[in-house]
Protein backbone atom coordinates (compact mmCIF):
# COMPACT_ATOMS: atom_id res chain seq x y z
CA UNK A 1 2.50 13.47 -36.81
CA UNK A 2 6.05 13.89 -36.82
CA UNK A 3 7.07 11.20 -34.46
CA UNK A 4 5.71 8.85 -37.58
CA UNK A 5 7.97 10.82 -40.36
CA UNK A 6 10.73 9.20 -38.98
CA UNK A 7 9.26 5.36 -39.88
CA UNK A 8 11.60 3.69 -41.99
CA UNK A 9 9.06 1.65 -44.52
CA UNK A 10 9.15 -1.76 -45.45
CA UNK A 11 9.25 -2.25 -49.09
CA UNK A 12 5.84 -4.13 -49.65
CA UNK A 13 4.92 -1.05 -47.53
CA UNK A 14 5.81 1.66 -49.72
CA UNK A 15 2.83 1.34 -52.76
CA UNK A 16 1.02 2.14 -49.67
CA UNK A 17 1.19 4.91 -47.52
CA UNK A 18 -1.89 4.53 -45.77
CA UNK A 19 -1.76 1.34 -44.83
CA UNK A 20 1.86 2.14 -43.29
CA UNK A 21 0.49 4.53 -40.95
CA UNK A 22 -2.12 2.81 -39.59
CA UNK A 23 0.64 0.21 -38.82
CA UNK A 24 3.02 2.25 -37.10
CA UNK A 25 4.58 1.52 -34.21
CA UNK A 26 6.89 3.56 -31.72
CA UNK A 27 9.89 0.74 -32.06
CA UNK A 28 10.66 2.50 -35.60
CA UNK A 29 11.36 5.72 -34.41
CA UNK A 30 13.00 4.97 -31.09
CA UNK A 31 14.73 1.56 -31.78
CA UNK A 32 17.13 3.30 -33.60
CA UNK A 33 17.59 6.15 -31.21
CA UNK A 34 18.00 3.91 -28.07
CA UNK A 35 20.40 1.94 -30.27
CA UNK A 36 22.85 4.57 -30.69
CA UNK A 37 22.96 5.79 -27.14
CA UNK A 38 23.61 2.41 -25.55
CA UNK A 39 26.15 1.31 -28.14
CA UNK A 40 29.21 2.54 -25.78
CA UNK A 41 27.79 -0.01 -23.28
CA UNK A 42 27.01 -2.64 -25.55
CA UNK A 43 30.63 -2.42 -26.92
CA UNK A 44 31.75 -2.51 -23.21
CA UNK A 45 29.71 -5.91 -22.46
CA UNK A 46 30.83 -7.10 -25.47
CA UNK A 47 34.28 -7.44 -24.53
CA UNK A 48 33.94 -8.05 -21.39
CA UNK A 49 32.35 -11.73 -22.42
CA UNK A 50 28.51 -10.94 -21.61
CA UNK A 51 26.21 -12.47 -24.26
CA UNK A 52 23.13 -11.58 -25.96
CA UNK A 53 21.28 -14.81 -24.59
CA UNK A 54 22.64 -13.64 -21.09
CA UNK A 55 20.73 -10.10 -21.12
CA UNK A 56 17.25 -12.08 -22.34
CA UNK A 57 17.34 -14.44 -19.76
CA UNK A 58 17.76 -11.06 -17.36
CA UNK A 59 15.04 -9.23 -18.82
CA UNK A 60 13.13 -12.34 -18.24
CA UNK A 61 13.74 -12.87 -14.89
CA UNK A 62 13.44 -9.29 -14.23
CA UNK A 63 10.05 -9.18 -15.69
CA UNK A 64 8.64 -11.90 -13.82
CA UNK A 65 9.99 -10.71 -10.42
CA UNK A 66 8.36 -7.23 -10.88
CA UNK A 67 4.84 -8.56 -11.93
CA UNK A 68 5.44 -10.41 -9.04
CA UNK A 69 6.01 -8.36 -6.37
CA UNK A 70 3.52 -5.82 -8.24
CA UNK A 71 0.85 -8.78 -7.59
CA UNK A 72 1.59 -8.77 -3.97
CA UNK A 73 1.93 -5.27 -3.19
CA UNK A 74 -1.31 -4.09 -5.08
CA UNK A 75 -2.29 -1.50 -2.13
CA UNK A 76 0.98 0.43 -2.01
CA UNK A 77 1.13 3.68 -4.28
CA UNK A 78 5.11 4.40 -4.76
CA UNK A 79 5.59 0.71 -6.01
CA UNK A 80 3.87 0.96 -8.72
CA UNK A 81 6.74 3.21 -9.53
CA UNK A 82 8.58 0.25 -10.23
CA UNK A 83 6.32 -0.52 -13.53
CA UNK A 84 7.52 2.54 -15.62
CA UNK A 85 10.90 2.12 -14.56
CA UNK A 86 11.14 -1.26 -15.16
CA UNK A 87 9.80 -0.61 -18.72
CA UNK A 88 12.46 1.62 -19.77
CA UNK A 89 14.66 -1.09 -18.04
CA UNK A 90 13.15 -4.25 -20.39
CA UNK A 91 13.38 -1.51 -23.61
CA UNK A 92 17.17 -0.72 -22.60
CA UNK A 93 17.63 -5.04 -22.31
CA UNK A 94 16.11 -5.54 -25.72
CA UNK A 95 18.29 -2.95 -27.27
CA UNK A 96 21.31 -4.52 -26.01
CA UNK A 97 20.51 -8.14 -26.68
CA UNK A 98 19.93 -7.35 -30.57
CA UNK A 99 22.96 -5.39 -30.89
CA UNK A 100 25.30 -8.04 -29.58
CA UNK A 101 23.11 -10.61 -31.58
CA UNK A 102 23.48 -8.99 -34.90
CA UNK A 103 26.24 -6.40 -34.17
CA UNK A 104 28.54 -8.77 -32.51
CA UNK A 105 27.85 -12.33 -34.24
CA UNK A 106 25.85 -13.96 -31.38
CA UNK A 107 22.89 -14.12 -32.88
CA UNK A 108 21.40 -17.70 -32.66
CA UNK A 109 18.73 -20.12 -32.86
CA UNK A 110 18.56 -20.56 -29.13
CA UNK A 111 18.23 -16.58 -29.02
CA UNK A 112 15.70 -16.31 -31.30
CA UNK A 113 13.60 -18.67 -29.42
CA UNK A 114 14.64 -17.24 -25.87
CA UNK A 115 13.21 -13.98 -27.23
CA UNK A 116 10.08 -14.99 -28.84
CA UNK A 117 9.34 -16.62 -25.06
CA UNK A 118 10.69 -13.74 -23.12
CA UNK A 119 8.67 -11.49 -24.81
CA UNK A 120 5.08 -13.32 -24.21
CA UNK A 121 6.13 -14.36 -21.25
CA UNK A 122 7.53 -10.63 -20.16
CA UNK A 123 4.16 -9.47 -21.52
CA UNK A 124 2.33 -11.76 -18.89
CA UNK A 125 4.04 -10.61 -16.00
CA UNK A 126 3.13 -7.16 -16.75
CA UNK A 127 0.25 -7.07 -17.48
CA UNK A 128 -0.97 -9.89 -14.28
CA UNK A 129 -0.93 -6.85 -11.11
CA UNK A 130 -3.32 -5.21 -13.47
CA UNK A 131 -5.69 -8.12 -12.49
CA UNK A 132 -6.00 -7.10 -8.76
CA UNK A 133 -6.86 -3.26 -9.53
CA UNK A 134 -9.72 -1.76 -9.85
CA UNK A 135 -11.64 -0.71 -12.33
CA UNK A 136 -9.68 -3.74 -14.66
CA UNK A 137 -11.43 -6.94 -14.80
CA UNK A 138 -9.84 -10.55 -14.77
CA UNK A 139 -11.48 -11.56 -17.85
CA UNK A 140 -10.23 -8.53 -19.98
CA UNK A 141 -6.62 -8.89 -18.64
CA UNK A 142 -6.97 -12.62 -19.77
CA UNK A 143 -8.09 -11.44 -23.07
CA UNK A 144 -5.26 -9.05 -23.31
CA UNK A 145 -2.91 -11.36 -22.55
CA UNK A 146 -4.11 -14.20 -25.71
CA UNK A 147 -3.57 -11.32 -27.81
CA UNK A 148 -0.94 -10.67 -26.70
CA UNK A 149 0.31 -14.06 -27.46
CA UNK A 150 -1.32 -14.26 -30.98
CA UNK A 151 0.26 -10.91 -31.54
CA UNK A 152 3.85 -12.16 -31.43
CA UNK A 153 2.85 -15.61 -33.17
CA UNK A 154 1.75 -13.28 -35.94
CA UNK A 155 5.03 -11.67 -36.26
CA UNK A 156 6.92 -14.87 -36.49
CA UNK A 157 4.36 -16.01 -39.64
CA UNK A 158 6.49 -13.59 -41.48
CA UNK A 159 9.36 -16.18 -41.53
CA UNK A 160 7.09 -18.85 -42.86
CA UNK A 161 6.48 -16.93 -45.99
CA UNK A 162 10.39 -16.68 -46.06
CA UNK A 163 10.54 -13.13 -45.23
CA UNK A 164 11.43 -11.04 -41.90
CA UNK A 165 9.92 -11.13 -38.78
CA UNK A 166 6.94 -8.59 -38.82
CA UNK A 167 6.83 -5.89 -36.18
CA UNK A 168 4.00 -3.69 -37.39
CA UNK A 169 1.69 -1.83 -35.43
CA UNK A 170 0.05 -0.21 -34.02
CA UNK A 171 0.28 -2.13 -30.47
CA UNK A 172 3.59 -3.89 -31.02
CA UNK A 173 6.18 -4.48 -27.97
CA UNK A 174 6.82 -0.98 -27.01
CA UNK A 175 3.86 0.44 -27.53
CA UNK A 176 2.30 -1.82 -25.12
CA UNK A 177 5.47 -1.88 -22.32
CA UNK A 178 4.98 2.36 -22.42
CA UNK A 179 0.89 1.74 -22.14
CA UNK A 180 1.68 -0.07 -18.94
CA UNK A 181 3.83 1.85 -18.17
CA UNK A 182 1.95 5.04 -17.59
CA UNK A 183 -0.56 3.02 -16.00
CA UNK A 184 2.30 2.65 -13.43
CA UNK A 185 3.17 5.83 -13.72
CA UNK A 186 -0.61 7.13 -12.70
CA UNK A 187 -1.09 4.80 -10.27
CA UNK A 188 2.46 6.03 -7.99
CA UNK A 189 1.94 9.71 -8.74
CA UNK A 190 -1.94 10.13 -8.50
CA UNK A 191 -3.42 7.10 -6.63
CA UNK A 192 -6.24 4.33 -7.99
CA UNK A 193 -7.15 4.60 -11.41
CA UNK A 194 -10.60 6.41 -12.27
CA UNK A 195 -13.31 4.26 -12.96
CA UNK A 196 -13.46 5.76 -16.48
CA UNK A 197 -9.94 3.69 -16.82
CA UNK A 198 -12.18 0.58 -17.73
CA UNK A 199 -12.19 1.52 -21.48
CA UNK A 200 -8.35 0.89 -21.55
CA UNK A 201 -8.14 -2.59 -21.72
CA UNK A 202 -11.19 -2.92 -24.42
CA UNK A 203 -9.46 -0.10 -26.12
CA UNK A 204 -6.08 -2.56 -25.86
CA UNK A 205 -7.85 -5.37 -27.35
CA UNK A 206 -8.74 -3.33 -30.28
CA UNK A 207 -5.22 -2.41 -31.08
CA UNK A 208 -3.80 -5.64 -30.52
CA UNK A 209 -6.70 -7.26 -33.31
CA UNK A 210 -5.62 -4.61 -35.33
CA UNK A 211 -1.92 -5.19 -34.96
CA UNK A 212 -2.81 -8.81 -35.68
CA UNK A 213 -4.45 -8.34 -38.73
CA UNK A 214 -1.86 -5.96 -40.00
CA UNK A 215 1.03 -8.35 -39.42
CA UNK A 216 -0.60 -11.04 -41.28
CA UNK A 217 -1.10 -9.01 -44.22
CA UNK A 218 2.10 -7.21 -44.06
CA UNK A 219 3.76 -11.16 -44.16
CA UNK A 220 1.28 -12.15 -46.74
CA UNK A 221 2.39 -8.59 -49.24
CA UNK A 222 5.91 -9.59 -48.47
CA UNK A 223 5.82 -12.96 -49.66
CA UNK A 224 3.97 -11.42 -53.03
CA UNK A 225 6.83 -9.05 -52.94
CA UNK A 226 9.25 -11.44 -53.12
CA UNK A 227 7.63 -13.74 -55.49
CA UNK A 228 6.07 -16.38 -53.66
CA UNK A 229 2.31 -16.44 -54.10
């Protein structure tokens, strides 16, 4: 597992190595990566007066105008090209809004707000052309989606124990943009989706509980950790 070596741990984390792995997530080891190669372009928007607020509202809008044309164009086979590409696009966004947040001084209540949103809300647009494809059902992409949702409410409960916003695994943002994404990635290169493909979404669920339940108790050791009981 060396793409996990590289996970920088959380200090409530460290008394426990086991239950660090199980809450790993992808963001640790390629945040930091994706971070340094777009910093030359970051510095460039920068001074050029674009704003960290600016690039959420884009991701945003970009988000919901893919799902949305995904949605309409369901039968097509090189548009769902669009769905991988577009989620190295959002991760590329996100990188760029935190840097000039916290490396340039813009960060903000109104940004922290526009990003909670934009992420649900990005989440939702993704995951909606799933609905219209086969073997996926309505009622498991709905179930996804609250997850989803209760997934990033989770990682905000962190700040109401007075600690840092919780981004444990092991189906955090980017893991779940880069399972959609090679959805998208199957479905332009090799056609419909096997009927075997059902188990993915129950098999999403899953992780998402799990990420749930690890974010609560990640927020919960952290406000130990700090001395609040």
């Amino acid at each position: 597992m060396t793409l996990l070596s590289s996970i920088t741990l959380a200090p409530e984390r460290r008394s426990r190595p086991g239950a660090a792995l199980l809450a790993a997530t992808l963001l640790d080891p390629l945040k930091p990566l994706l971070k340094r190669a777009l910093y030359p372009v970051v510095e460039k928007l920068a001074r050029v007066g674009v704003t960290a607020n600016q690039v959420t509202i884009t991701s945003l809008a970009g988000s919901v105008a893919v799902g949305s044309w995904l949605s309409v164009h369901t039968d097509g086979k090189a548009i769902w090209g669009l769905l991988p590409a577009w989620t190295l696009a959002r991760m590329a966004f996100a990188t760029i809004d935190g840097t000039l947040a916290i490396d340039f001084g813009q960060k903000s209540r109104l940004g922290g707000i526009l990003n909670e949103v934009g992420d649900v809300v990005s989440d939702i647009a993704m995951f909606l052309p799933l609905v219209w494809l086969p073997p996926f059902s309505g009622a498991w992409i709905a179930a996804v989606v609250l997850l989803t949702a209760v997934t990033e409410i989770a990682g905000i409960v962190g700040h109401a124990f007075g600690g840092s916003r919780r981004l444990e695994g092991p189906f955090g943002k980017v893991d779940r943009a880069l399972a959609v994404g090679a959805i998208g990635v199957w479905l332009a290169c090799l056609g419909p989706l096997p009927d075997s493909a059902s188990i993915l979404l129950p098999l999403f669920a899953i992780l998402l509980l799990l990420t749930i339940g690890n974010r609560l108790r990640f927020a919960a050791a952290s406000a130990v950790f700090h001395g609040e009981s």
